[in-house]
PDB file of N, CA and C in Angstrom:
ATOM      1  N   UNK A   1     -31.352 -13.358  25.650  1.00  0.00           N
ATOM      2  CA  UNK A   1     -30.350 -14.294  25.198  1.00  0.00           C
ATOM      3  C   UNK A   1     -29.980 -15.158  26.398  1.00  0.00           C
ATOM      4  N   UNK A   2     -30.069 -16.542  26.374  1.00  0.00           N
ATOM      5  CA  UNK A   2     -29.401 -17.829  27.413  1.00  0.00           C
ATOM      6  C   UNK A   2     -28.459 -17.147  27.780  1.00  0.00           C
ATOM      7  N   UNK A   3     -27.563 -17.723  28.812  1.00  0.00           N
ATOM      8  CA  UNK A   3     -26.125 -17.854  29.236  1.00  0.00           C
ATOM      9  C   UNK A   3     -25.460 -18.281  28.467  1.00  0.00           C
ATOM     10  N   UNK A   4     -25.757 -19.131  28.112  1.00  0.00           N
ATOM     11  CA  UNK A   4     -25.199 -20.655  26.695  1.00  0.00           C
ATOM     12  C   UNK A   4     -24.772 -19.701  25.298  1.00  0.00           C
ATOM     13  N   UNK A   5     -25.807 -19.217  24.949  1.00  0.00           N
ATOM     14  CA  UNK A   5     -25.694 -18.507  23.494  1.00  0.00           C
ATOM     15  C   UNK A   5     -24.723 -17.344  23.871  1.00  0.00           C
ATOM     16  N   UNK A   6     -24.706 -16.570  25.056  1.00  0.00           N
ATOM     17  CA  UNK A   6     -23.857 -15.273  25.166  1.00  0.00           C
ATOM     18  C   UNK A   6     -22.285 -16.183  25.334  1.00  0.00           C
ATOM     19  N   UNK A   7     -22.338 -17.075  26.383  1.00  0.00           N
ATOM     20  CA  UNK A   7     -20.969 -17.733  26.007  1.00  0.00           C
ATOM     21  C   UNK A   7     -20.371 -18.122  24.672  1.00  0.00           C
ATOM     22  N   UNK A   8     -21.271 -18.732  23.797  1.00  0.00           N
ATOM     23  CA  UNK A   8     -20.491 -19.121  23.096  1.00  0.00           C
ATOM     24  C   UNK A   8     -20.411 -17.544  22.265  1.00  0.00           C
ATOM     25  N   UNK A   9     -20.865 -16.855  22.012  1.00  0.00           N
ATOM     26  CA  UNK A   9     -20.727 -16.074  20.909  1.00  0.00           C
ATOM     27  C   UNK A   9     -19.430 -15.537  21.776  1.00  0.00           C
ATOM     28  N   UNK A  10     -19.338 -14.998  22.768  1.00  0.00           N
ATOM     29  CA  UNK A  10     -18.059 -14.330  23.670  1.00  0.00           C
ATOM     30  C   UNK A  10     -16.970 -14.858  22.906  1.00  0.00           C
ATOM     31  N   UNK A  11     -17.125 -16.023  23.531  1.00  0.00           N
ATOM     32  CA  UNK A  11     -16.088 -17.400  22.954  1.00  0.00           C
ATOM     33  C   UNK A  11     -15.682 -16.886  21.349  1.00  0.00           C
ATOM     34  N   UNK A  12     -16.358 -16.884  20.790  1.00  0.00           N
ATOM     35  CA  UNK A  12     -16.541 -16.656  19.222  1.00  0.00           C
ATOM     36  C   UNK A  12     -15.540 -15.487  19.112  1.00  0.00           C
ATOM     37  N   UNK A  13     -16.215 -14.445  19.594  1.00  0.00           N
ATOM     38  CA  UNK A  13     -15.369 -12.839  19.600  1.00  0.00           C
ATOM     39  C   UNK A  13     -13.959 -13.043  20.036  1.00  0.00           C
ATOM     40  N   UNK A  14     -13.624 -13.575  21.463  1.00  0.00           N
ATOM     41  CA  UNK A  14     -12.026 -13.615  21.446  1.00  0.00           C
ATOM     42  C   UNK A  14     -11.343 -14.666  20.585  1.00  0.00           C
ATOM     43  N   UNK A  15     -11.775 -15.946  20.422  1.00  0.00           N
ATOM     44  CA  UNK A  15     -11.279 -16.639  19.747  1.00  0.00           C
ATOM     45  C   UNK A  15     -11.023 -15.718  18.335  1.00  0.00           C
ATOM     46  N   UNK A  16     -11.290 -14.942  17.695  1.00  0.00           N
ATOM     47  CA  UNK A  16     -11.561 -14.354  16.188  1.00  0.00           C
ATOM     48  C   UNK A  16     -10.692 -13.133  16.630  1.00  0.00           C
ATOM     49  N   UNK A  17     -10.659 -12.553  17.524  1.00  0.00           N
ATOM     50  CA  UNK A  17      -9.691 -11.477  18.153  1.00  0.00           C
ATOM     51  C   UNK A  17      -8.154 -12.250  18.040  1.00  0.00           C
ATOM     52  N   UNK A  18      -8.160 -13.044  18.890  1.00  0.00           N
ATOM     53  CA  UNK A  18      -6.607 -13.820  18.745  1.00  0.00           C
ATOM     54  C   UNK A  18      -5.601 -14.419  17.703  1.00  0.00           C
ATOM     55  N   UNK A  19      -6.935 -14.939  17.137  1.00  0.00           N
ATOM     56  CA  UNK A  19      -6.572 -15.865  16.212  1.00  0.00           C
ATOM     57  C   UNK A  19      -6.584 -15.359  14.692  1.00  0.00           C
ATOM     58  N   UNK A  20      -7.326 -14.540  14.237  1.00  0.00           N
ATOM     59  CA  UNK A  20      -7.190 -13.840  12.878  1.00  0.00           C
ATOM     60  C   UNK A  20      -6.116 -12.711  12.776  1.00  0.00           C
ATOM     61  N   UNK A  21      -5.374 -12.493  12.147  1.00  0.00           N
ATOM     62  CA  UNK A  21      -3.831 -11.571  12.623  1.00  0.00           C
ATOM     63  C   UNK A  21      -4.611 -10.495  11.881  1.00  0.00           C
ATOM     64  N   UNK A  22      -4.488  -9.603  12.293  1.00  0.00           N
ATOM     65  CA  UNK A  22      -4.482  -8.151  11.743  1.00  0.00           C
ATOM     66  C   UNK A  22      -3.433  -7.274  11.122  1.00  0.00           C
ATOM     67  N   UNK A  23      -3.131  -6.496  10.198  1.00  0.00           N
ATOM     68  CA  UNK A  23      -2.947  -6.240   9.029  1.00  0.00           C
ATOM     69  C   UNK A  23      -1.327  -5.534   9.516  1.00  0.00           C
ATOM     70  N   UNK A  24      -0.362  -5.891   9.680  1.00  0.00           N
ATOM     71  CA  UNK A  24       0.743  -5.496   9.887  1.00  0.00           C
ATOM     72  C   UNK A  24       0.938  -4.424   9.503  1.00  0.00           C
ATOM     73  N   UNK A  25       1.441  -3.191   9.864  1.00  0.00           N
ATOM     74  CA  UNK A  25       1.621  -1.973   9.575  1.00  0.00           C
ATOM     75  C   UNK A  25       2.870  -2.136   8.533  1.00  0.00           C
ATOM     76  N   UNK A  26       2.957  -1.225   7.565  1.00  0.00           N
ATOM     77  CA  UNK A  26       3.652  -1.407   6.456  1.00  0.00           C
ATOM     78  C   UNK A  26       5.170  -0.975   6.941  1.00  0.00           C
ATOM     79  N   UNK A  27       6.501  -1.386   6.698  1.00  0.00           N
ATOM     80  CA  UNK A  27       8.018  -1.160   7.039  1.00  0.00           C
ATOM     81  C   UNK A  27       8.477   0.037   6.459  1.00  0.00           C
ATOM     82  N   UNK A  28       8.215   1.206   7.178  1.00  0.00           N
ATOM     83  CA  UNK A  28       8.148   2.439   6.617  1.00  0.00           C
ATOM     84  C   UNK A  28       9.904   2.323   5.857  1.00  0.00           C
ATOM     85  N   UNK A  29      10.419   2.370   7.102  1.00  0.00           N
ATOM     86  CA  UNK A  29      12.081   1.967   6.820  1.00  0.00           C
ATOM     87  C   UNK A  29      12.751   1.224   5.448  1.00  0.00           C
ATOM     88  N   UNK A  30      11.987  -0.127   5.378  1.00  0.00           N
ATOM     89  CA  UNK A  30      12.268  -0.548   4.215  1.00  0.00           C
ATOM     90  C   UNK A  30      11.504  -0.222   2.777  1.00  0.00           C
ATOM     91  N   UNK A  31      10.547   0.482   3.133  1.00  0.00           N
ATOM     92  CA  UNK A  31       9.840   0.670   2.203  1.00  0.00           C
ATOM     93  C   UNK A  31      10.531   2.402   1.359  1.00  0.00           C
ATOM     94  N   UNK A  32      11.053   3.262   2.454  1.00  0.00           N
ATOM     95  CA  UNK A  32      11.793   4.005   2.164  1.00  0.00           C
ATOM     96  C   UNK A  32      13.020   3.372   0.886  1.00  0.00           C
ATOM     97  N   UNK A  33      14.000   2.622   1.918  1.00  0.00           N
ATOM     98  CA  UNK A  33      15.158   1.722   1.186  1.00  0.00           C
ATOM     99  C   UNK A  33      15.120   1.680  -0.244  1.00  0.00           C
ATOM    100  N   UNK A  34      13.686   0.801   0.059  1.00  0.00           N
ATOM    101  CA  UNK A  34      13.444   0.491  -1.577  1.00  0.00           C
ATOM    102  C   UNK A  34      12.874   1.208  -2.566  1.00  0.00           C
ATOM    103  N   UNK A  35      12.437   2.425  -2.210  1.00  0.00           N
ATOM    104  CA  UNK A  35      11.755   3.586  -3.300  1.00  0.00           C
ATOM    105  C   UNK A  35      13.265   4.527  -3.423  1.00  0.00           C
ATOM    106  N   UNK A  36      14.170   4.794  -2.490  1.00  0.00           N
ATOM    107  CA  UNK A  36      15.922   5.574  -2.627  1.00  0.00           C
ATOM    108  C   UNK A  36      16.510   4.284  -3.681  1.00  0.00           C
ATOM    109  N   UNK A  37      16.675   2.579  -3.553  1.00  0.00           N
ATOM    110  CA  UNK A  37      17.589   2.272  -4.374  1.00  0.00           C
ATOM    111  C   UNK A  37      16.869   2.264  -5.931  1.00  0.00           C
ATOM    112  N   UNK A  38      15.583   2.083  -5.770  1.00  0.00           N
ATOM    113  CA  UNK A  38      15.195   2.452  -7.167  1.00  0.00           C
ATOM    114  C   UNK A  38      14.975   3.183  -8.419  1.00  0.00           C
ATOM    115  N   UNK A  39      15.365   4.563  -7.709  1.00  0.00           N
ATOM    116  CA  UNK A  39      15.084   5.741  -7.789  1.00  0.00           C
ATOM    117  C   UNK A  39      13.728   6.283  -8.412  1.00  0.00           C
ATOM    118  N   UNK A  40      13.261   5.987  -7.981  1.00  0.00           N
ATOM    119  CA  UNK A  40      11.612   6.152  -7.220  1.00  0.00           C
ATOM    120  C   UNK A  40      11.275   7.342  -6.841  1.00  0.00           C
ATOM    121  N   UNK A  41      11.919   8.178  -6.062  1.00  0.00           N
ATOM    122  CA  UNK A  41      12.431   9.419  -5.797  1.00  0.00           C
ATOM    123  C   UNK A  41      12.556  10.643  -6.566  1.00  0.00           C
ATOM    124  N   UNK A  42      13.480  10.257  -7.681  1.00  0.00           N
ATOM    125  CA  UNK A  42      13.491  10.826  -9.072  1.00  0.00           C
ATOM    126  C   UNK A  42      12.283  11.422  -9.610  1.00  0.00           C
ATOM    127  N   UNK A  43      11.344  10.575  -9.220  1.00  0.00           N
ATOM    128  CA  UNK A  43       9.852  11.433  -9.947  1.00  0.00           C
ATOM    129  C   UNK A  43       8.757  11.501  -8.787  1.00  0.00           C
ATOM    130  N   UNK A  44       8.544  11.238  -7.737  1.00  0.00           N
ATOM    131  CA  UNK A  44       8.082  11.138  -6.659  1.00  0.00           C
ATOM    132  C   UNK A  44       8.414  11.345  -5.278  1.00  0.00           C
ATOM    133  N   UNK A  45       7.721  11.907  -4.320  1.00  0.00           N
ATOM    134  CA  UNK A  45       7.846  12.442  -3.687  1.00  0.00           C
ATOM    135  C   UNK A  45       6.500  11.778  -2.415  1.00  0.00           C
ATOM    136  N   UNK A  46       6.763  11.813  -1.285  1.00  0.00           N
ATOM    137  CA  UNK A  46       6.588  11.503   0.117  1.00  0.00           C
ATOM    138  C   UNK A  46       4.850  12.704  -0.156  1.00  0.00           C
ATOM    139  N   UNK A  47       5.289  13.678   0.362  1.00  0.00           N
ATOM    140  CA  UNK A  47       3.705  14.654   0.215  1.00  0.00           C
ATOM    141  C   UNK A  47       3.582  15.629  -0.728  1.00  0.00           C
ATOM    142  N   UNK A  48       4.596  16.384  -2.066  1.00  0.00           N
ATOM    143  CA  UNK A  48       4.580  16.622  -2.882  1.00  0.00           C
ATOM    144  C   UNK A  48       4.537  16.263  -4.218  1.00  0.00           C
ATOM    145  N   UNK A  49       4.176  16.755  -5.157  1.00  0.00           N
ATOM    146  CA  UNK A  49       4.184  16.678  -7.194  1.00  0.00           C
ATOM    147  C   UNK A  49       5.688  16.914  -7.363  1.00  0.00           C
ATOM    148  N   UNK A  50       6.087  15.820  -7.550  1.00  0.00           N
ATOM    149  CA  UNK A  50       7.639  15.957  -8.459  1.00  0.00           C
ATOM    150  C   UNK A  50       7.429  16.000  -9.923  1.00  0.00           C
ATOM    151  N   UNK A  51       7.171  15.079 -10.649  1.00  0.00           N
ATOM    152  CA  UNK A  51       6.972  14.516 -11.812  1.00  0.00           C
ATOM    153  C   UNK A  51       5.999  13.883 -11.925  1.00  0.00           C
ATOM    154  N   UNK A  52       5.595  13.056 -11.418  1.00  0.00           N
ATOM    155  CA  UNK A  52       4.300  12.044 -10.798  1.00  0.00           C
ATOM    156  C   UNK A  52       3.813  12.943  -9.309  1.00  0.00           C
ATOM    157  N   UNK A  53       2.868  12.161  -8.856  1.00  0.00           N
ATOM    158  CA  UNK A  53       1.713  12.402  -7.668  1.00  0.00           C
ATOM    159  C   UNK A  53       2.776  11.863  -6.690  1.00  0.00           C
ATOM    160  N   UNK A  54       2.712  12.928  -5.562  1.00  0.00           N
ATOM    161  CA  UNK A  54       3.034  12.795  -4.227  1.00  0.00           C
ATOM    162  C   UNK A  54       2.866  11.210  -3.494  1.00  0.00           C
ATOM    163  N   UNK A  55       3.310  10.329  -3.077  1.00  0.00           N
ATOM    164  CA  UNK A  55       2.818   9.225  -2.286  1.00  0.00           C
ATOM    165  C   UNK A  55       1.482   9.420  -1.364  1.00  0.00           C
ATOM    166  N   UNK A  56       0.914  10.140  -0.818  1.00  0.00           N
ATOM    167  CA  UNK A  56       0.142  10.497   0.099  1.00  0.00           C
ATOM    168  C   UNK A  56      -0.985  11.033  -1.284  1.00  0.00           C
ATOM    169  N   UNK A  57      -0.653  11.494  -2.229  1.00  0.00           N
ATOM    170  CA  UNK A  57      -2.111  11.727  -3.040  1.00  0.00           C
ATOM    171  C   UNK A  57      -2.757  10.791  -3.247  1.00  0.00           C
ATOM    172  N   UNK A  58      -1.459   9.488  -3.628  1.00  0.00           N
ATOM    173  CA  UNK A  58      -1.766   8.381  -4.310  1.00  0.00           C
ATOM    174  C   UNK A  58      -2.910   7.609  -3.152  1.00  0.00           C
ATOM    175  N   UNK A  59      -2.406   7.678  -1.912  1.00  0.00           N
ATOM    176  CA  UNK A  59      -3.023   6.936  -1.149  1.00  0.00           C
ATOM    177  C   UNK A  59      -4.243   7.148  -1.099  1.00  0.00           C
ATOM    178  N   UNK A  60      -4.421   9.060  -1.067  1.00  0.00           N
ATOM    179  CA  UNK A  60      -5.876   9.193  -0.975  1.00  0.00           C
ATOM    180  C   UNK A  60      -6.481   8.949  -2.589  1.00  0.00           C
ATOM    181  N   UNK A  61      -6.145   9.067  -3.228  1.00  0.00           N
ATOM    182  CA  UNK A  61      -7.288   8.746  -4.495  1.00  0.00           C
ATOM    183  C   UNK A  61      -7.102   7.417  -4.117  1.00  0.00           C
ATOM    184  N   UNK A  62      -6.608   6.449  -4.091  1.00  0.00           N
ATOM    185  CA  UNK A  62      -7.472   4.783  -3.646  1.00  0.00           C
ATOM    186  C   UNK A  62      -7.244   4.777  -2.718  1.00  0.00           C
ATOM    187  N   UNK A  63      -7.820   5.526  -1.451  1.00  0.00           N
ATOM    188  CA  UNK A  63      -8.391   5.371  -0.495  1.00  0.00           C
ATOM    189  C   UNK A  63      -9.481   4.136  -0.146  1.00  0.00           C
ATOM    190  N   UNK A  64     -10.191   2.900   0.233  1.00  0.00           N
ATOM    191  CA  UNK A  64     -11.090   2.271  -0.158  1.00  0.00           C
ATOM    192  C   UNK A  64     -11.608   1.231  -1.406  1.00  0.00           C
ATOM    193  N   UNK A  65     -10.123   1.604  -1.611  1.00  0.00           N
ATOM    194  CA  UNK A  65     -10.568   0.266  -3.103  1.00  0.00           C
ATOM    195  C   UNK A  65      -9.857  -0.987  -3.342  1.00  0.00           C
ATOM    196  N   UNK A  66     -10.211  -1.776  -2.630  1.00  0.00           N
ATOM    197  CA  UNK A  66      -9.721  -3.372  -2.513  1.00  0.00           C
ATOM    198  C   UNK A  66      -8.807  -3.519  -3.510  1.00  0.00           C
ATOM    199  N   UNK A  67      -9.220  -3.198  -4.776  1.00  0.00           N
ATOM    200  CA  UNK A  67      -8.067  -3.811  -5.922  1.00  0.00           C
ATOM    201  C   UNK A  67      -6.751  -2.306  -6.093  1.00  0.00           C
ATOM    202  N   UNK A  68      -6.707  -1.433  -5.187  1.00  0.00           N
ATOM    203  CA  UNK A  68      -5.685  -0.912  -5.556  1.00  0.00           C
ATOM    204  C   UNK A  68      -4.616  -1.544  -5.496  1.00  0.00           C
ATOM    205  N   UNK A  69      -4.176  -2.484  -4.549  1.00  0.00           N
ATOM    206  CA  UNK A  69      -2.987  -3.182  -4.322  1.00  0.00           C
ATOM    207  C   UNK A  69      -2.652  -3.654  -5.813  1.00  0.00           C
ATOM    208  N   UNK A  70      -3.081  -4.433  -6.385  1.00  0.00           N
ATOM    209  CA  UNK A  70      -3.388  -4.711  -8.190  1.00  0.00           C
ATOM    210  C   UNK A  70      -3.031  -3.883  -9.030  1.00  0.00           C
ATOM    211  N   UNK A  71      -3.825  -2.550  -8.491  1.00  0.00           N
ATOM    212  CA  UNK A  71      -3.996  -1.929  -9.779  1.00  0.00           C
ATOM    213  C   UNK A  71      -2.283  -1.253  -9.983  1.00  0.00           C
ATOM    214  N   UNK A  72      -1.964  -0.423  -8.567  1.00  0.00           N
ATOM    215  CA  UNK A  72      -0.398  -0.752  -8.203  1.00  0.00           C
ATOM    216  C   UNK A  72       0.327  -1.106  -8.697  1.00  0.00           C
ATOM    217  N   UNK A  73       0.836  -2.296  -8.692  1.00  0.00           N
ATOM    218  CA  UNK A  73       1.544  -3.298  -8.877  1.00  0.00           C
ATOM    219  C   UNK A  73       1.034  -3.045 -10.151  1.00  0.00           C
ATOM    220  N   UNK A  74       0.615  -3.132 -10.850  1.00  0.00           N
ATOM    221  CA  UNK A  74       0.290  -3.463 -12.812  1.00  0.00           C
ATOM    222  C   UNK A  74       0.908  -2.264 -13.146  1.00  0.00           C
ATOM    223  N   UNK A  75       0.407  -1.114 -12.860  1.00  0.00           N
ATOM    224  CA  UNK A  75       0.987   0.456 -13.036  1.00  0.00           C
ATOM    225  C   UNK A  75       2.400   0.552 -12.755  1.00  0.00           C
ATOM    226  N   UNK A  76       2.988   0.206 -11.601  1.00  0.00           N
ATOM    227  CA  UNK A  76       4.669   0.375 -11.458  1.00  0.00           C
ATOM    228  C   UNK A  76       5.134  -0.707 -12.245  1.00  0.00           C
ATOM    229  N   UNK A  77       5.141  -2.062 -12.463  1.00  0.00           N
ATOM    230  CA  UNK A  77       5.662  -2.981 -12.672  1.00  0.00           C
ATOM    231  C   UNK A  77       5.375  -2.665 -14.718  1.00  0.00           C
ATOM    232  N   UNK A  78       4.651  -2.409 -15.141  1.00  0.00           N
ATOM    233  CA  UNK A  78       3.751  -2.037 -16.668  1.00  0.00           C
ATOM    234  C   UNK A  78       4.099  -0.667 -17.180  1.00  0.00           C
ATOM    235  N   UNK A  79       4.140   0.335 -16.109  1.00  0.00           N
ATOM    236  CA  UNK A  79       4.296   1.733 -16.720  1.00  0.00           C
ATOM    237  C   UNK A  79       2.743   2.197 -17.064  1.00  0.00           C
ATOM    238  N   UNK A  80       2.629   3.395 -17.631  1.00  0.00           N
ATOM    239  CA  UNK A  80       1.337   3.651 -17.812  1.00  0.00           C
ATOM    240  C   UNK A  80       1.121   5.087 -18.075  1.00  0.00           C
ATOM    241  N   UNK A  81       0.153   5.915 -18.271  1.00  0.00           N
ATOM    242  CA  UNK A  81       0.125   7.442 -18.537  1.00  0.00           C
ATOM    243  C   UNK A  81      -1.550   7.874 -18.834  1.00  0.00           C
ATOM    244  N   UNK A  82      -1.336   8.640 -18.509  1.00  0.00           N
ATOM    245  CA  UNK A  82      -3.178   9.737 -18.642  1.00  0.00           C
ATOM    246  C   UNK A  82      -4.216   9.326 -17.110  1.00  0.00           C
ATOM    247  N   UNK A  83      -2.960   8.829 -15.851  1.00  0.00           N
ATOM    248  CA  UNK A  83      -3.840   8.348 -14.882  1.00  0.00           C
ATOM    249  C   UNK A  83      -3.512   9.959 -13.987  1.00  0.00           C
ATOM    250  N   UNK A  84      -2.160  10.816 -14.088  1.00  0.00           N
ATOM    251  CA  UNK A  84      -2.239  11.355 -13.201  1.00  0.00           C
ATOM    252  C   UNK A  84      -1.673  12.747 -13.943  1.00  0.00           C
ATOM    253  N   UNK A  85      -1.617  12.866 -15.565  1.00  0.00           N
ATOM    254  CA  UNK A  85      -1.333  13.804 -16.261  1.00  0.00           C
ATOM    255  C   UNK A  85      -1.133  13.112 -17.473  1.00  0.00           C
ATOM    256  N   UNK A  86       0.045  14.025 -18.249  1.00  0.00           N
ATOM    257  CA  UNK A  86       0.644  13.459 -19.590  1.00  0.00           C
ATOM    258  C   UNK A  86       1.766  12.603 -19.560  1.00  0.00           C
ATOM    259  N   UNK A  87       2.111  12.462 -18.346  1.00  0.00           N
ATOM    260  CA  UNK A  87       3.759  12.419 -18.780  1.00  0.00           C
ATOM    261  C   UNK A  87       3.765  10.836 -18.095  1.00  0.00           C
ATOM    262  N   UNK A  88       4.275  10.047 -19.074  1.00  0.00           N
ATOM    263  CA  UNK A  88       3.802   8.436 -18.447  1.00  0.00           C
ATOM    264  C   UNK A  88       4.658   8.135 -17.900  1.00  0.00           C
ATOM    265  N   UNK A  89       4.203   6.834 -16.790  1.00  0.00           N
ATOM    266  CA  UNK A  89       5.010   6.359 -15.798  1.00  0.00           C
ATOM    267  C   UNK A  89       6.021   5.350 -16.575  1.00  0.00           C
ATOM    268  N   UNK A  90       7.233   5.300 -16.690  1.00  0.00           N
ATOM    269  CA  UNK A  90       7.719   4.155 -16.921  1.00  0.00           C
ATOM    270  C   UNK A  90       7.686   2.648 -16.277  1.00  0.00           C
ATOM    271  N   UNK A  91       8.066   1.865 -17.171  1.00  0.00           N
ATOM    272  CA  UNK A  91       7.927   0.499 -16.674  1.00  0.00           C
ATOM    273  C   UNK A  91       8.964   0.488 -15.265  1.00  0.00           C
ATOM    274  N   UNK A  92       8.952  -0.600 -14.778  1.00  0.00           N
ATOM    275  CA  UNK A  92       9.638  -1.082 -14.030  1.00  0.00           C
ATOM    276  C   UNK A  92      10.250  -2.245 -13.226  1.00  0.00           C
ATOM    277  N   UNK A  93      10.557  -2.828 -14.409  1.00  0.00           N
ATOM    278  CA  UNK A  93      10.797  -4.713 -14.319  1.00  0.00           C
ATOM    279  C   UNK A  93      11.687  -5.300 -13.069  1.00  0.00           C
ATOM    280  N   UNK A  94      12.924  -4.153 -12.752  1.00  0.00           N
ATOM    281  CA  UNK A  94      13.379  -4.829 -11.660  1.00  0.00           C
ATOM    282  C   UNK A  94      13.324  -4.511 -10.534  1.00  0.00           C
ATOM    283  N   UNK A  95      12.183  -4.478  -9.876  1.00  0.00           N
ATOM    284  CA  UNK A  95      11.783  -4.155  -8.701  1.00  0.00           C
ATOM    285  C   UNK A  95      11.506  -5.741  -8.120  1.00  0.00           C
ATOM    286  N   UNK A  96      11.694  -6.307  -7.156  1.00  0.00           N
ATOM    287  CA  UNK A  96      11.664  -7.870  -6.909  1.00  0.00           C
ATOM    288  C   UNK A  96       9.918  -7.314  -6.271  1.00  0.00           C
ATOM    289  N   UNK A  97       8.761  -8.886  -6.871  1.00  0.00           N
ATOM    290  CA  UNK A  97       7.397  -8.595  -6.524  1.00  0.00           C
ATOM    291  C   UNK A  97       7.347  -8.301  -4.589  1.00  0.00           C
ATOM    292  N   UNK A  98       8.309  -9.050  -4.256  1.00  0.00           N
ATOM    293  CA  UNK A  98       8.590  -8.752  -2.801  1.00  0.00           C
ATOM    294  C   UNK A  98       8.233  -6.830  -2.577  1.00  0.00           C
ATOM    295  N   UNK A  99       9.452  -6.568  -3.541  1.00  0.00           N
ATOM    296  CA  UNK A  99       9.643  -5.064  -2.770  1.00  0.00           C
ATOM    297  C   UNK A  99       8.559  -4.346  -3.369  1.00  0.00           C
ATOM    298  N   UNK A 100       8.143  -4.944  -4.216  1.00  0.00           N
ATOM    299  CA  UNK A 100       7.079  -3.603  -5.026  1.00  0.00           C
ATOM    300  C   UNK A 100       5.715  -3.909  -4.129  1.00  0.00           C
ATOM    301  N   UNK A 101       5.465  -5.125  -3.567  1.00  0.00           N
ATOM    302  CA  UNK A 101       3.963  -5.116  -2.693  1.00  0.00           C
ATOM    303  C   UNK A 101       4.462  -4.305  -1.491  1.00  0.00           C
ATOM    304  N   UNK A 102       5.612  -4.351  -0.683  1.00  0.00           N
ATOM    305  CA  UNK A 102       5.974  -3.666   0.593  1.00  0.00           C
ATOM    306  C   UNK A 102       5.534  -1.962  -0.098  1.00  0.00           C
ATOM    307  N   UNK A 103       6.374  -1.921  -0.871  1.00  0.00           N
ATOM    308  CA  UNK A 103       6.226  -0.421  -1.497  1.00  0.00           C
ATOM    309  C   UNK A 103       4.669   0.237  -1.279  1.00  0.00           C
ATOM    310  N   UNK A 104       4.153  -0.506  -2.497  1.00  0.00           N
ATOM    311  CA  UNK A 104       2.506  -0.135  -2.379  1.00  0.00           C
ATOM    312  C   UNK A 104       2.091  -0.314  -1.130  1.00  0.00           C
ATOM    313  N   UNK A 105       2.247  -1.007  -0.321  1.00  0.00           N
ATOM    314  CA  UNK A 105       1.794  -1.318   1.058  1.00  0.00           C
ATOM    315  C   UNK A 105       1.538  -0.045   2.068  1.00  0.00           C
ATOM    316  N   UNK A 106       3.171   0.478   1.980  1.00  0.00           N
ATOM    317  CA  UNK A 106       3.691   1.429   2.391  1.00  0.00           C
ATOM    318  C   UNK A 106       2.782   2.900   2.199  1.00  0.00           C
ATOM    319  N   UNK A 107       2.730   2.832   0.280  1.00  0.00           N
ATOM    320  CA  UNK A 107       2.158   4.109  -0.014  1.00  0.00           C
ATOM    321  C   UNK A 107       0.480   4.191   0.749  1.00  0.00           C
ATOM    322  N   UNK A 108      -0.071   2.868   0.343  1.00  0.00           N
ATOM    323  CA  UNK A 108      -1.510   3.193   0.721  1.00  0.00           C
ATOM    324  C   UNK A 108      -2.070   3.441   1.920  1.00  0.00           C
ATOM    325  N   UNK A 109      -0.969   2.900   2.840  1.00  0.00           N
ATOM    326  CA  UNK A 109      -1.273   2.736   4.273  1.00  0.00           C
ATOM    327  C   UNK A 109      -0.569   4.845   4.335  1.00  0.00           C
ATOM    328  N   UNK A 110      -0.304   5.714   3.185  1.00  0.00           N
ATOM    329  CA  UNK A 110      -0.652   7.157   3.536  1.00  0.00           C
ATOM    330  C   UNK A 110       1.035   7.552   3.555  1.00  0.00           C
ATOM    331  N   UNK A 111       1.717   6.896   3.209  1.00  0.00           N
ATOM    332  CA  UNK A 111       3.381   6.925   3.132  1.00  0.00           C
ATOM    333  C   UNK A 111       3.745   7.305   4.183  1.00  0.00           C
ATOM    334  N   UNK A 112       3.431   6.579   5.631  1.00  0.00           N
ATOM    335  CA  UNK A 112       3.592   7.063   6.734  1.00  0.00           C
ATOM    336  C   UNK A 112       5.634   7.111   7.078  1.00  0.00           C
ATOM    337  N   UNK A 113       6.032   7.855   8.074  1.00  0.00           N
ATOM    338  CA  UNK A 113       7.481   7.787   8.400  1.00  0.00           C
ATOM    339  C   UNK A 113       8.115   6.969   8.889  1.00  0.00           C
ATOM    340  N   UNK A 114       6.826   6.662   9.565  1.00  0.00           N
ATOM    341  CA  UNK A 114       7.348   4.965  10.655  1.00  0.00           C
ATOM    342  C   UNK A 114       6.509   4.590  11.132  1.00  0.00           C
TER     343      UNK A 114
END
């Protein structure tokens, strides 16, 4: 490889390092907030089966799947049932789309503490 071609590709690599932002770690804090004022809680749970799947199960069954963020959001916001037993999820209309993407954000990134 030239000098020429290794420069520019270098060039290439930090420029694409700097300049493309990488994936903000999810606001454990607020993401907490907003699963306590919703009561979210009520049937779910951080690493245990309350009523629904633990946050951390959830993460690992869509572990790797681009459209979970979607599928998410349709399921909390829609309600739904026969994904994780019998007993269906209720809807959930007033969650602002703000807090419900932080939420999911939160869960998939493994419902970390902080």
């Amino acid at each position: 490889m030239t000098g020429r071609v290794w420069v520019r590709r270098s060039c290439c690599v930090l420029f694409a390092a700097f300049v493309i932002p990488a994936h903000a770690a999810p606001d454990a804090a607020a993401a907490l907030s907003i699963v306590q004022k919703n009561n979210c809680l009520s049937c779910h749970a951080v690493d245990s089966q309350v009523v629904g799947p633990a946050y951390r199960e959830i993460a690992k069954k869509y572990h790797g799947d681009a459209t979970a963020p979607d599928k998410l959001f349709a399921k909390v916001r829609n309600g739904g049932a026969f994904v994780w037993g019998e007993v269906p999820m209720p809807a959930n209309p007033g969650i602002s789309d703000a807090d419900l993407r932080t939420v999911i954000a939160w869960i998939l990134a493994g419902a970390p503490d902080h």
